[in-house]
PDB file of N, CA and C in Angstrom:
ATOM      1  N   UNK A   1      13.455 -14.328  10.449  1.00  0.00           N
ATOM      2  CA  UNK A   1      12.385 -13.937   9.551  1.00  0.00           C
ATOM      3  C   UNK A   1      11.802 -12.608  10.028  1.00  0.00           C
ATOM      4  N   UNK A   2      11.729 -11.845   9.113  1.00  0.00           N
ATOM      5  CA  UNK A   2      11.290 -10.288   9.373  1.00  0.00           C
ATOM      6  C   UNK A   2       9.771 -10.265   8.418  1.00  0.00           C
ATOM      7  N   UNK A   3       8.603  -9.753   9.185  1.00  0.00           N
ATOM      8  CA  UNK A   3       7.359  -9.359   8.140  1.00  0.00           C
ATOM      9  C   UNK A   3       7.615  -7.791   8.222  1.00  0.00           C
ATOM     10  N   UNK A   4       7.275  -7.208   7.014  1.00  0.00           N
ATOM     11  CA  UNK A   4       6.755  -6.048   6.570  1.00  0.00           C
ATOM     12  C   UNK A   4       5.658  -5.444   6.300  1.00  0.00           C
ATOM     13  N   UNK A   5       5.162  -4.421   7.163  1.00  0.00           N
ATOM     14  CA  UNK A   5       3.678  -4.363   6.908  1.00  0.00           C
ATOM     15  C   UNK A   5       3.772  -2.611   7.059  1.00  0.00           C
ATOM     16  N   UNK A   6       2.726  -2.390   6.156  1.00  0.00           N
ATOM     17  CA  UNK A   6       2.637  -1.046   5.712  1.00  0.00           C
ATOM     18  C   UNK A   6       0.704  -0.729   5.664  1.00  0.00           C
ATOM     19  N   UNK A   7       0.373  -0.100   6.177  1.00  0.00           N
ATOM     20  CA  UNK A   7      -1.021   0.635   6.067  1.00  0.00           C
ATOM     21  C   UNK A   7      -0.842   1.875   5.271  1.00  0.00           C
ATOM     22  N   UNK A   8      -1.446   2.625   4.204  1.00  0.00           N
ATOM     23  CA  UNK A   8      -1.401   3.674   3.732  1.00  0.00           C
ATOM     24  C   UNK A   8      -2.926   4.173   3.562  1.00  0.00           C
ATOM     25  N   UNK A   9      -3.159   5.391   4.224  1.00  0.00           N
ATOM     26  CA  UNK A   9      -4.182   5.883   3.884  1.00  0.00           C
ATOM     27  C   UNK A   9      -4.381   6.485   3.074  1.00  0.00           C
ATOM     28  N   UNK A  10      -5.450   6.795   1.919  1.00  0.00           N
ATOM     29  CA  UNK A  10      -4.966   7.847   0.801  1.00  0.00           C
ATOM     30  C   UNK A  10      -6.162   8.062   0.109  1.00  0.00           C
ATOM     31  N   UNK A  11      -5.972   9.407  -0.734  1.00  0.00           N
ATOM     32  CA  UNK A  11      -7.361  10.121  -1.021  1.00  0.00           C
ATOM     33  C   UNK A  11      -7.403  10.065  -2.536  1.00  0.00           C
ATOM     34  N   UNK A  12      -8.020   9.494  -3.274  1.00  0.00           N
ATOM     35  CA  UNK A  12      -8.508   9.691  -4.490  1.00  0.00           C
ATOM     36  C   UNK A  12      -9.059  10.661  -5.053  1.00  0.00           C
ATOM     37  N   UNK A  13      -8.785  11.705  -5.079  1.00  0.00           N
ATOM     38  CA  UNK A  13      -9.004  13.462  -5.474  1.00  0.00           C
ATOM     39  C   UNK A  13     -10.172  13.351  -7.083  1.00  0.00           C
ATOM     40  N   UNK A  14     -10.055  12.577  -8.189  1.00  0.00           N
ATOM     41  CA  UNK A  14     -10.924  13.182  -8.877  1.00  0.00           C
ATOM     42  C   UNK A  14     -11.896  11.910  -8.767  1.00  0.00           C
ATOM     43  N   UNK A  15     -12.244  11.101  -8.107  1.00  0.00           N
ATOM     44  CA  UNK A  15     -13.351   9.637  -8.387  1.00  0.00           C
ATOM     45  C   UNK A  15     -14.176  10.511  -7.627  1.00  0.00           C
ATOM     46  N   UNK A  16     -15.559   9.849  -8.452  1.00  0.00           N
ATOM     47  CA  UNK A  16     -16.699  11.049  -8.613  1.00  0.00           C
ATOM     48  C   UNK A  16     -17.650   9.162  -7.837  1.00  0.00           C
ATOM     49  N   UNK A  17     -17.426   8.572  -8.297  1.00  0.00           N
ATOM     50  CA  UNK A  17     -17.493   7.152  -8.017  1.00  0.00           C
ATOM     51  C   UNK A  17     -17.188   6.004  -7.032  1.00  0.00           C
ATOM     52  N   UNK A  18     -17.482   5.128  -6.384  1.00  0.00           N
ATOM     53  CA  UNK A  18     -17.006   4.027  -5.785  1.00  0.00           C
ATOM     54  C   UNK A  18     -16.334   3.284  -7.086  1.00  0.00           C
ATOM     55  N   UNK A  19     -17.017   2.923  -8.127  1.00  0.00           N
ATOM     56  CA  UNK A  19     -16.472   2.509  -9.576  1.00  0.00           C
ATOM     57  C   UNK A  19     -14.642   2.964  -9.856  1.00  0.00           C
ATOM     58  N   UNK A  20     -14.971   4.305  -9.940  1.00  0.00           N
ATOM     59  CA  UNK A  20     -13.770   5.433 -10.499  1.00  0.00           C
ATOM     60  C   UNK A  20     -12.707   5.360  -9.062  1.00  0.00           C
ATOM     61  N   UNK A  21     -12.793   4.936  -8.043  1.00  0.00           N
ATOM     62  CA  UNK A  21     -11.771   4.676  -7.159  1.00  0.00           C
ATOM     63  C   UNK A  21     -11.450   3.145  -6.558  1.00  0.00           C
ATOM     64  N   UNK A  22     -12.785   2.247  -6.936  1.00  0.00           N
ATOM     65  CA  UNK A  22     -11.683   1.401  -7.197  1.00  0.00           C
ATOM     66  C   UNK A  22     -10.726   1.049  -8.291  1.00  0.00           C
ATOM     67  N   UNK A  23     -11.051   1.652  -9.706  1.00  0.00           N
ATOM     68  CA  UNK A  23     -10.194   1.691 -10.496  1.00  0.00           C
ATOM     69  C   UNK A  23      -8.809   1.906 -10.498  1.00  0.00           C
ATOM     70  N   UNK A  24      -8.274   2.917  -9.662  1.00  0.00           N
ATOM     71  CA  UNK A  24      -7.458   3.551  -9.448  1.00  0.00           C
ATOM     72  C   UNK A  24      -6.780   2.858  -8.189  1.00  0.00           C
ATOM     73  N   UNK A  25      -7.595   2.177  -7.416  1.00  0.00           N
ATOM     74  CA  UNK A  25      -6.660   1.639  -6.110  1.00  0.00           C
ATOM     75  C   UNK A  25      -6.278   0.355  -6.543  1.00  0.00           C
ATOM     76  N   UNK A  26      -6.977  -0.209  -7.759  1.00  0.00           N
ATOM     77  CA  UNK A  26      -7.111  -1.446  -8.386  1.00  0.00           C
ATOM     78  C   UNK A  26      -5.927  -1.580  -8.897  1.00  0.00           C
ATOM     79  N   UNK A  27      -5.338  -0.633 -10.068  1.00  0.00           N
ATOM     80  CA  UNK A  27      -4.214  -0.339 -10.647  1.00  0.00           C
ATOM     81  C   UNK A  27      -2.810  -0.071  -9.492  1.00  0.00           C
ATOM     82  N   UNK A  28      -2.828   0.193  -8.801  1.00  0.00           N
ATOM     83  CA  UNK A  28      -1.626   0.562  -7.428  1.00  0.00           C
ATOM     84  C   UNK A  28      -1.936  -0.864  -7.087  1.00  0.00           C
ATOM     85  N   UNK A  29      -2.720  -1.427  -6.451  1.00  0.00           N
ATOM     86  CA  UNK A  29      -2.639  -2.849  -6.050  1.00  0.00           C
ATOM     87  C   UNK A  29      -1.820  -4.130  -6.878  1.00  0.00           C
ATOM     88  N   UNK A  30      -2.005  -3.766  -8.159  1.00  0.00           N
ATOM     89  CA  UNK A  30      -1.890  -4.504  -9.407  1.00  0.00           C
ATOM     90  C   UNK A  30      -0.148  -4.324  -9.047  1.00  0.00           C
ATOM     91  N   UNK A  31      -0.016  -2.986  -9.515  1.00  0.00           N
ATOM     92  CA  UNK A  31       1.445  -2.891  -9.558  1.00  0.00           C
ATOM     93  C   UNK A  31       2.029  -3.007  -8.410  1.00  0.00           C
ATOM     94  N   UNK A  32       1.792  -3.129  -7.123  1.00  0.00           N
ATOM     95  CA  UNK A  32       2.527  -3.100  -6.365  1.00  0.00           C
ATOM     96  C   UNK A  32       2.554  -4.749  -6.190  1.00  0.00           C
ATOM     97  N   UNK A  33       1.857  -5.865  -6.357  1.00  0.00           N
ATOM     98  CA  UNK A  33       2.304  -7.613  -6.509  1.00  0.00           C
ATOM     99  C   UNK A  33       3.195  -7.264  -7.213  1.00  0.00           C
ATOM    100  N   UNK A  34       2.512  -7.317  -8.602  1.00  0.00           N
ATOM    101  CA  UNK A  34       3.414  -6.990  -9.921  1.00  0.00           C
ATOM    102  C   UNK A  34       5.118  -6.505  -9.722  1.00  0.00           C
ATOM    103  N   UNK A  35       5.336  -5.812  -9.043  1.00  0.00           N
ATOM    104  CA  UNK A  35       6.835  -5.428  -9.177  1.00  0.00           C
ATOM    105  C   UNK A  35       7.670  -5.943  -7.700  1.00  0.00           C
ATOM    106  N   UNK A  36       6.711  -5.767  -6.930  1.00  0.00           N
ATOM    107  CA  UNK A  36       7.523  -6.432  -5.243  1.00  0.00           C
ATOM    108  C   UNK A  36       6.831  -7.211  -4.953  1.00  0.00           C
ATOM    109  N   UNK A  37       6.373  -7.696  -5.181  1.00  0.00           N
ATOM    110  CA  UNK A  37       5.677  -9.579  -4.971  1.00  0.00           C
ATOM    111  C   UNK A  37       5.121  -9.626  -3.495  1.00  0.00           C
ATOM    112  N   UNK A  38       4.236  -8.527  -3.048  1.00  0.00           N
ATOM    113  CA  UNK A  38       3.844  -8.404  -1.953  1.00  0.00           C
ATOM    114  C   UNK A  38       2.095  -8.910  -1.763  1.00  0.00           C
ATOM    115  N   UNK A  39       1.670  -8.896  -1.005  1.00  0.00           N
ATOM    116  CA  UNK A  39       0.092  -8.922  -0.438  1.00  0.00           C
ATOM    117  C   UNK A  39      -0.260  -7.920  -0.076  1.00  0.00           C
ATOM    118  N   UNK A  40      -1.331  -7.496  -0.844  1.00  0.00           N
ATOM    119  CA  UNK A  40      -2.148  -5.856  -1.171  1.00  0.00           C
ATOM    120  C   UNK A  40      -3.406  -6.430  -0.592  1.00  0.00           C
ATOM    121  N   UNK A  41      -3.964  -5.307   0.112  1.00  0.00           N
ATOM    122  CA  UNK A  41      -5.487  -5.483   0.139  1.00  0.00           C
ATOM    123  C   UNK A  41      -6.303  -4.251   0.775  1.00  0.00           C
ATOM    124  N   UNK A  42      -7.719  -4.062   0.316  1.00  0.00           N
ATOM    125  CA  UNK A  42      -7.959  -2.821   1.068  1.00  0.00           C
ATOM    126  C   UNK A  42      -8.329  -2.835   2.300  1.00  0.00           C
ATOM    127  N   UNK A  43      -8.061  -2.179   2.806  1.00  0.00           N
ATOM    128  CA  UNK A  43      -8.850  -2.927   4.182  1.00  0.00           C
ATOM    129  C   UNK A  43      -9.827  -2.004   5.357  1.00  0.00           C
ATOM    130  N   UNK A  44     -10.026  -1.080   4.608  1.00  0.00           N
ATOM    131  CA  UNK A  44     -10.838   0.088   5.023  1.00  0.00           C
ATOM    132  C   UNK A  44     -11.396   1.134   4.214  1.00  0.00           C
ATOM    133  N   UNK A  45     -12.327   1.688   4.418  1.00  0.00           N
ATOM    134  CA  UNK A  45     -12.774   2.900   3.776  1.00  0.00           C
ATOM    135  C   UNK A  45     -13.303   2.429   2.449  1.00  0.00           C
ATOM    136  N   UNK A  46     -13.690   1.210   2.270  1.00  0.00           N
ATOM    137  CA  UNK A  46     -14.256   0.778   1.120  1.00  0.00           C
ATOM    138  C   UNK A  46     -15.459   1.137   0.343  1.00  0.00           C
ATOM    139  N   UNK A  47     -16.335   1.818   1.457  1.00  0.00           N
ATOM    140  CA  UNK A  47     -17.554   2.386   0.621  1.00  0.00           C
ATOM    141  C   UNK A  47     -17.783   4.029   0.462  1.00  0.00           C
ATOM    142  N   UNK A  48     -16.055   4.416   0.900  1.00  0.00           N
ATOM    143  CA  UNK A  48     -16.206   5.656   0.307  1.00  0.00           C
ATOM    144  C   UNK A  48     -15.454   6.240  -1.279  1.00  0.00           C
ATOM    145  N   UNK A  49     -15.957   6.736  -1.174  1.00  0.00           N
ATOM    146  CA  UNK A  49     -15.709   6.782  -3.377  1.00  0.00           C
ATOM    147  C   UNK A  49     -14.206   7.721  -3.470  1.00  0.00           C
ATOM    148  N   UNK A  50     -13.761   8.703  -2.311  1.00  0.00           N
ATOM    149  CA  UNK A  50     -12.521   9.300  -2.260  1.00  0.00           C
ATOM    150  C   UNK A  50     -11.466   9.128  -1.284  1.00  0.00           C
ATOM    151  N   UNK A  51     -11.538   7.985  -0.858  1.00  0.00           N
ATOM    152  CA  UNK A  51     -10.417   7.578  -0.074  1.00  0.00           C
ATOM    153  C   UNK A  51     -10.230   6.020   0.168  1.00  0.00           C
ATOM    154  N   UNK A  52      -9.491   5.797   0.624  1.00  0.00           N
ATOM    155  CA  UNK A  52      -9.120   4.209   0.778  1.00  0.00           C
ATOM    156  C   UNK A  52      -7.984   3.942   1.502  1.00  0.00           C
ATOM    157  N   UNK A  53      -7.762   2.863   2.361  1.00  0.00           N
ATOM    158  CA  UNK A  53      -6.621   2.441   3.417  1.00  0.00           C
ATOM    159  C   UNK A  53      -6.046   1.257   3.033  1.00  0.00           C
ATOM    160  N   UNK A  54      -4.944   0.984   2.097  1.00  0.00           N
ATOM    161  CA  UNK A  54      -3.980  -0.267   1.510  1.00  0.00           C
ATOM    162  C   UNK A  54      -3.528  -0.730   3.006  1.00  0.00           C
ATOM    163  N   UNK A  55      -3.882  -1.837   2.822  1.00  0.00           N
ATOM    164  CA  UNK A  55      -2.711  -2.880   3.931  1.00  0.00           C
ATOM    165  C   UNK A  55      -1.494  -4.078   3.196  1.00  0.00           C
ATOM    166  N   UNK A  56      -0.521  -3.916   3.188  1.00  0.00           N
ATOM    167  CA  UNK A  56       0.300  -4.099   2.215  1.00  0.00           C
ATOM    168  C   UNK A  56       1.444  -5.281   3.187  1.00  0.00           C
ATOM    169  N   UNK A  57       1.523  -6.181   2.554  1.00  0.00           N
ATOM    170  CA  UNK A  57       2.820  -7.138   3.521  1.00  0.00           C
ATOM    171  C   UNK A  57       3.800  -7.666   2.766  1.00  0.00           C
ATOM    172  N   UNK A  58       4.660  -8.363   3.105  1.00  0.00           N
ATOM    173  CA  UNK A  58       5.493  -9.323   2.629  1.00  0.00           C
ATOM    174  C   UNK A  58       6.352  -9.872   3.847  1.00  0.00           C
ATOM    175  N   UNK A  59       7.433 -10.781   3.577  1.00  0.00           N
ATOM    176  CA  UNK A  59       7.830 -11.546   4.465  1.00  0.00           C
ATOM    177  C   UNK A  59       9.694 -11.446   3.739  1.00  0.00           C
ATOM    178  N   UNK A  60      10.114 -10.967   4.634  1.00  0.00           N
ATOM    179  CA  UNK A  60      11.886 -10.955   4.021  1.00  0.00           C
ATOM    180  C   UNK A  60      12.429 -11.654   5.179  1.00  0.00           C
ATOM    181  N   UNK A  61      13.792 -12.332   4.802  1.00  0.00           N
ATOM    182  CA  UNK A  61      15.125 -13.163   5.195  1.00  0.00           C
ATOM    183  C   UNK A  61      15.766 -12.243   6.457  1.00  0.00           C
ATOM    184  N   UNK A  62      16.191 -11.230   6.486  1.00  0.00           N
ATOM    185  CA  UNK A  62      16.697 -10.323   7.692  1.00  0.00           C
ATOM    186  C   UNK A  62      15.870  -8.210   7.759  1.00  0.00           C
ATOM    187  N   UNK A  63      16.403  -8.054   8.182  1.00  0.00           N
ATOM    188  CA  UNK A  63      16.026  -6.931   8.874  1.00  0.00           C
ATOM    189  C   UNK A  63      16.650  -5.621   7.714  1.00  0.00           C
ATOM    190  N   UNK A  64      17.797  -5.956   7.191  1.00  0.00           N
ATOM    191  CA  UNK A  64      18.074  -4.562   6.220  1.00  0.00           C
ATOM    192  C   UNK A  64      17.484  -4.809   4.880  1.00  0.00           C
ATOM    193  N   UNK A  65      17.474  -6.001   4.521  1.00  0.00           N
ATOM    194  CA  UNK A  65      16.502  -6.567   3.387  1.00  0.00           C
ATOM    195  C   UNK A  65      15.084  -5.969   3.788  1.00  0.00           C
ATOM    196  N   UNK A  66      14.277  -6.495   4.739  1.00  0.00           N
ATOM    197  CA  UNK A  66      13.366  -6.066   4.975  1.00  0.00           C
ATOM    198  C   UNK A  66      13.036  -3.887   5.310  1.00  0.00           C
ATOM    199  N   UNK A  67      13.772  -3.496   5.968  1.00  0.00           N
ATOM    200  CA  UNK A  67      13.900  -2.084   5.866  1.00  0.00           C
ATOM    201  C   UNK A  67      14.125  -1.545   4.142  1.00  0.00           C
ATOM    202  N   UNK A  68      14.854  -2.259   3.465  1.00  0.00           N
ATOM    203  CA  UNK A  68      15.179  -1.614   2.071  1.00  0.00           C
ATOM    204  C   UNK A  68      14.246  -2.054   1.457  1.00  0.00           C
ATOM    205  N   UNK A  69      13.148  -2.866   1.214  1.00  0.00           N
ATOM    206  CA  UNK A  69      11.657  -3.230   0.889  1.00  0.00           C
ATOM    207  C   UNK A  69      10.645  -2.302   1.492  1.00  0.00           C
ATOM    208  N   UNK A  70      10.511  -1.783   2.326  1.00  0.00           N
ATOM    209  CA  UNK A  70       9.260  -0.855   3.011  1.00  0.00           C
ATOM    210  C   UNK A  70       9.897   0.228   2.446  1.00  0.00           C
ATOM    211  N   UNK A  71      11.159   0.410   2.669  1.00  0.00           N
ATOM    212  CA  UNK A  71      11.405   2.386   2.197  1.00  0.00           C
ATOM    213  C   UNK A  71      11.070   2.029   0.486  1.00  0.00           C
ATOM    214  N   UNK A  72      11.074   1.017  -0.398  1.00  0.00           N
ATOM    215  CA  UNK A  72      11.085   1.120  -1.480  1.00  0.00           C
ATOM    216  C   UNK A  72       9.390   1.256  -1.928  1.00  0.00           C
ATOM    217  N   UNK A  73       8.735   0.152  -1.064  1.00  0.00           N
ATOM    218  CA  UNK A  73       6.972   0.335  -1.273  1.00  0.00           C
ATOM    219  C   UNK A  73       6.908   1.469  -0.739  1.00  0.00           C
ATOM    220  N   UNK A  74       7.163   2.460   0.292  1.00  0.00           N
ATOM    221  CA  UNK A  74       6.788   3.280   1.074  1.00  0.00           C
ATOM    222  C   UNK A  74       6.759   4.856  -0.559  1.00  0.00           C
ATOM    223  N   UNK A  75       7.973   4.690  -1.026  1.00  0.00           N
ATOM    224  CA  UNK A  75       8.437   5.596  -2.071  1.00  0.00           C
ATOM    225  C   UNK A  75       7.510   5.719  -2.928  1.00  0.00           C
ATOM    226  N   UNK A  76       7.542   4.196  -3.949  1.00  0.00           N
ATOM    227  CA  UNK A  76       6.417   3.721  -4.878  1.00  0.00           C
ATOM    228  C   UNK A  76       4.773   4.219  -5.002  1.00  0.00           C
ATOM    229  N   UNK A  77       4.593   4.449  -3.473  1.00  0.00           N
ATOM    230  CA  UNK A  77       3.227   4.661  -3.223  1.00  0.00           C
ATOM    231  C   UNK A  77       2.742   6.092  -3.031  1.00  0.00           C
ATOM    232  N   UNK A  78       3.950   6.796  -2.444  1.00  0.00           N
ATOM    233  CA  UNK A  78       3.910   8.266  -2.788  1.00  0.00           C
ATOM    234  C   UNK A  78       4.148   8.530  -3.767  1.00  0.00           C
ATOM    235  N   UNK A  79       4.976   7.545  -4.572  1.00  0.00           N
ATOM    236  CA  UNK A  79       4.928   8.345  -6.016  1.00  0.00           C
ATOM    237  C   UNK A  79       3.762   8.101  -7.014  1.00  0.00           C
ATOM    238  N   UNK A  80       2.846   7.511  -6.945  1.00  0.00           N
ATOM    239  CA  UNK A  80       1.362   7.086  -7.430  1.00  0.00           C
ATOM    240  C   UNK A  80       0.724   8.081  -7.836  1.00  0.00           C
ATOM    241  N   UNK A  81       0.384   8.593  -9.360  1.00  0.00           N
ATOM    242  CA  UNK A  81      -0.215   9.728  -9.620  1.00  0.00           C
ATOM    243  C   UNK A  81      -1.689   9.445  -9.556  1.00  0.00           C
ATOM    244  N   UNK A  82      -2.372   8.430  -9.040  1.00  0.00           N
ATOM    245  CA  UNK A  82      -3.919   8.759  -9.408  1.00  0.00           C
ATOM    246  C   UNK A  82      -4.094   8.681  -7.538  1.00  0.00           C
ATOM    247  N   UNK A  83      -3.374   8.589  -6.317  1.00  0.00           N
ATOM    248  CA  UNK A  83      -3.619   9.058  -5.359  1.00  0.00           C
ATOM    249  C   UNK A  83      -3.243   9.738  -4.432  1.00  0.00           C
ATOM    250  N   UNK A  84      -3.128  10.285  -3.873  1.00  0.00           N
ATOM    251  CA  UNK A  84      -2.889  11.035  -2.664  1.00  0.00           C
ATOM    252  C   UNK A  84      -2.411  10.092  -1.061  1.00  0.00           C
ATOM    253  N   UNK A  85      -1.167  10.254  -0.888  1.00  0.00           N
ATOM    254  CA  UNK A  85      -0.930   9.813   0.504  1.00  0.00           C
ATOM    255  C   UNK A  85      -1.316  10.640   1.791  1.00  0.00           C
ATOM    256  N   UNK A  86      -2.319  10.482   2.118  1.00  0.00           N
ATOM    257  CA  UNK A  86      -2.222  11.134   3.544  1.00  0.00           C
ATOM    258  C   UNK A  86      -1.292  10.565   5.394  1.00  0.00           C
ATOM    259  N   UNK A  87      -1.440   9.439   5.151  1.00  0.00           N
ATOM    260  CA  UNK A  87      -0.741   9.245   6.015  1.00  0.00           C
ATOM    261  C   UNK A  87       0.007   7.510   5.833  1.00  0.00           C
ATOM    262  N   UNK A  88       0.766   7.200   5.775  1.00  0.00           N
ATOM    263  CA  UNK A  88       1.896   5.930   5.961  1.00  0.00           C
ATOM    264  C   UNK A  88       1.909   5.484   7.153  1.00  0.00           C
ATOM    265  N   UNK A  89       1.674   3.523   7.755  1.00  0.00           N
ATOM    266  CA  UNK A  89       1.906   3.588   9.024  1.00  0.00           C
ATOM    267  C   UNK A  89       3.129   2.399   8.459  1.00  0.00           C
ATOM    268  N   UNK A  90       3.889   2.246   9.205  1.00  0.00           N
ATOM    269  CA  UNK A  90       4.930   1.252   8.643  1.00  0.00           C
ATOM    270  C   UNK A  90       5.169   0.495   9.879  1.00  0.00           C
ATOM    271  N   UNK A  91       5.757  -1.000   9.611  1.00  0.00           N
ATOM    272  CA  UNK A  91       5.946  -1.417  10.682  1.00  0.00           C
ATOM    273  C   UNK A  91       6.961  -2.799  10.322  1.00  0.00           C
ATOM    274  N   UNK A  92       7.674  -3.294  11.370  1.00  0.00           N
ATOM    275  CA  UNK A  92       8.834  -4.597  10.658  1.00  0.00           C
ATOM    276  C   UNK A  92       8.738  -5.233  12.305  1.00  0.00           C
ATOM    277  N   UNK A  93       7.903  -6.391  11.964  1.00  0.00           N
ATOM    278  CA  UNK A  93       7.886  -7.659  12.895  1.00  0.00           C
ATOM    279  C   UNK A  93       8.901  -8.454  12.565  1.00  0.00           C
ATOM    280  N   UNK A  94       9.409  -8.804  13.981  1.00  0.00           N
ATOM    281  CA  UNK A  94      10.620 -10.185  14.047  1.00  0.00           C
ATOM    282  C   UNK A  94      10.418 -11.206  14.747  1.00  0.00           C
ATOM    283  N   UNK A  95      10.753 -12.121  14.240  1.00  0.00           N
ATOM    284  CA  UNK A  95      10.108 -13.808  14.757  1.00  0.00           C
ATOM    285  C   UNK A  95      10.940 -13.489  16.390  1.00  0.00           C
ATOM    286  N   UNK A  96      10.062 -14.184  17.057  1.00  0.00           N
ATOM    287  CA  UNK A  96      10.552 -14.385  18.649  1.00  0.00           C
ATOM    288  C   UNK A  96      11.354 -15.578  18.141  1.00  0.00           C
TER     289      UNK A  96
END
């Protein structure tokens, strides 16, 4: 058993709002269950209105399964037009 875990930090460029960025991290959260059946959550930077830190998981069967799942969320999330990636931390735990 391999977990997948991904932190992304990232900047919400036009939320004028706490409202107007969670909107926008709301929608990336949405879609990212929605299409890879993962566990989204924010887990930092919550009371600032232009940035925010996704902590993102799932749980895969082996290790290239699991690598071809993070490069695919990792992609997905840079490709996100309402935010800005500043930095990706990635990481793939293996059962002792």
């Amino acid at each position: 058993m391999k977990v997948g875990i991904i932190k992304a930090h990232l900047q919400v460029p036009g939320s004028r709002s706490l409202k107007e960025k969670r909107h926008a991290i709301r929608s990336l959260k949405d879609q990212l269950q929605s299409r890879f059946k993962v566990s989204v959550a924010e887990v930092d930077d919550q009371d600032l209105h232009q940035s925010a830190v996704l902590g993102v998981s799932f749980v895969a069967s082996d290790g290239k399964n699991a690598q071809s799942r993070l490069q695919n969320l990792v992609n997905f999330i840079e490709d996100y037009r309402n935010a800005v990636v500043v930095a990706i931390d990635k990481e793939i735990l293996h059962e002792n």
